[in-house]
Protein backbone atom coordinates (compact mmCIF):
# COMPACT_ATOMS: atom_id res chain seq x y z
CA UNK A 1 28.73 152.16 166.44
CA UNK A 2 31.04 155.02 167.69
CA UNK A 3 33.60 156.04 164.87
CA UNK A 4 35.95 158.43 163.99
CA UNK A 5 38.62 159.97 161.33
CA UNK A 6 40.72 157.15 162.84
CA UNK A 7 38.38 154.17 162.49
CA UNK A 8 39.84 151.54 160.09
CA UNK A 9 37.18 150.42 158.04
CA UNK A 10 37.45 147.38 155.22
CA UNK A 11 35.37 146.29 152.16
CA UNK A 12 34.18 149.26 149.71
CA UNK A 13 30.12 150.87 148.90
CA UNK A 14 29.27 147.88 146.42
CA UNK A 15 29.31 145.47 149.15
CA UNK A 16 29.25 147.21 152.59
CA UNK A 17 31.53 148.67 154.63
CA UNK A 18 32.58 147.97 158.10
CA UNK A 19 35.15 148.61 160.89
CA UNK A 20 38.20 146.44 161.66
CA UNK A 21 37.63 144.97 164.80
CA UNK A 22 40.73 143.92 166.69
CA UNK A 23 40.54 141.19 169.46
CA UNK A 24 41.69 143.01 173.07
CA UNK A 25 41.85 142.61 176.80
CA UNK A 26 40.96 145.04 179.03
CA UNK A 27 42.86 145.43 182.29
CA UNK A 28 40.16 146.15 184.70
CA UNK A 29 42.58 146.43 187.49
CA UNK A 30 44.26 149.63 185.94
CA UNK A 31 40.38 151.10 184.04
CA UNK A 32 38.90 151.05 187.40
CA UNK A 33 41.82 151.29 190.22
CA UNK A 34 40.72 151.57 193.99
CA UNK A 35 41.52 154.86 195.71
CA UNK A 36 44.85 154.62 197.82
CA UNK A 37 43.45 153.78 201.55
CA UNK A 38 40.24 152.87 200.39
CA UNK A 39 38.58 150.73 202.75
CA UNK A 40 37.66 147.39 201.70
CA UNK A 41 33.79 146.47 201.94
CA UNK A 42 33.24 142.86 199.84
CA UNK A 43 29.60 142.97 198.41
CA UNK A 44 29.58 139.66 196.86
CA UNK A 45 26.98 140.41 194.38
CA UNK A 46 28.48 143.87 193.04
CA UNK A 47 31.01 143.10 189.69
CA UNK A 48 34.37 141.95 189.54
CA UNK A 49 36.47 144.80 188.39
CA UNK A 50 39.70 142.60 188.61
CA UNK A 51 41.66 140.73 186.33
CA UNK A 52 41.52 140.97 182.31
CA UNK A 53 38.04 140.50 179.82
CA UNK A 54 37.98 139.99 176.42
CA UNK A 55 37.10 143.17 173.96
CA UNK A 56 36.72 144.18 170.57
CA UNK A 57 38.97 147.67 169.60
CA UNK A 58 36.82 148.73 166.71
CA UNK A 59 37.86 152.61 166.82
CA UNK A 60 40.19 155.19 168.62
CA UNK A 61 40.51 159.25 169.33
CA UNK A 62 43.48 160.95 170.33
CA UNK A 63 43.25 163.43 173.24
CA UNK A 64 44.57 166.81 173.45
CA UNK A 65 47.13 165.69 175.60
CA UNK A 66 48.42 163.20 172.81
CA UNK A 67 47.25 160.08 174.36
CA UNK A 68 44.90 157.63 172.35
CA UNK A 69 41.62 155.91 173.79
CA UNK A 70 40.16 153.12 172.01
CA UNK A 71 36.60 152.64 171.02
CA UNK A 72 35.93 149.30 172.80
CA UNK A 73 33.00 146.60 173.31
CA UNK A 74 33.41 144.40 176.57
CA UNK A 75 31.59 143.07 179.45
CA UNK A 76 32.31 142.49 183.11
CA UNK A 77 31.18 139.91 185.39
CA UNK A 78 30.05 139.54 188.67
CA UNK A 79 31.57 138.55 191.44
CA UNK A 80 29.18 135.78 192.55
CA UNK A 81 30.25 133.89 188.90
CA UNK A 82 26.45 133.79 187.23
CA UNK A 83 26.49 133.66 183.73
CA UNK A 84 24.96 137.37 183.09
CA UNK A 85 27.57 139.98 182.47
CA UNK A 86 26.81 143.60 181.91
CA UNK A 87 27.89 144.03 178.13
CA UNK A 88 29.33 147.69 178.06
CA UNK A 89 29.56 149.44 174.48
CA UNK A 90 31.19 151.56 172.59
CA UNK A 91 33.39 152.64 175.76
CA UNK A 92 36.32 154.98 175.40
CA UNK A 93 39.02 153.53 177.38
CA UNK A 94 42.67 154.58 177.58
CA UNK A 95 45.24 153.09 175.08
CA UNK A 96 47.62 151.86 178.54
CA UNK A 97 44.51 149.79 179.78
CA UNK A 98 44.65 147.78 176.62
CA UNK A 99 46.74 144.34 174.94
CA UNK A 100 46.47 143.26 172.00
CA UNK A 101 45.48 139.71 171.86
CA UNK A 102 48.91 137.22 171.51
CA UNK A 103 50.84 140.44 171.25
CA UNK A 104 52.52 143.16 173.04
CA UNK A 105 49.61 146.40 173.01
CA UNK A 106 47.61 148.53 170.27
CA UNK A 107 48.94 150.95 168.32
């Protein structure tokens, strides 16, 4: 697991320690945007890079430039809908990108 100064952790060195995970969604439509005029070629087997996935925030960095990325654990499916997904962790992904599950965005 990726962590940082700014990784939350819970419980104490008797029993373990651990980072706080916090439930996310990933916009995959603003992470991986398409290139203005980019021509369209459907490969119906490549991943699905649209919509929102499910992720788990479990650290974050700031930048230089002040902006935050979160330390995050998600996968993305394919386009053709079978059940494997390519599970992607400990991904740095920009603070904009992400929501807070049942609430506005992290902080």
């Amino acid at each position: 697991m990726l962590s940082s100064a700014f990784t939350v952790w819970e419980g104490d060195s008797v029993h373990g320690r651990r980072a706080v995970v916090t439930g996310v969604s990933v916009q995959l439509d603003r992470l991986f945007p398409r290139a203005p005029g980019a021509q369209r070629h459907v490969i119906a087997t490549g991943l699905d890079l649209t919509g929102t996935v499910k992720g788990r925030l479990h650290g974050r960095f700031p930048s230089v430039e002040g902006d935050w990325l979160g330390v995050v654990n998600y996968e993305i499916g394919y386009a053709d809908g079978r059940p494997a997904k390519v599970h992607l962790v400990d991904q740095l992904v920009p603070f904009h990108v992400l929501r807070l599950r049942n609430h506005g965005g992290p902080r």
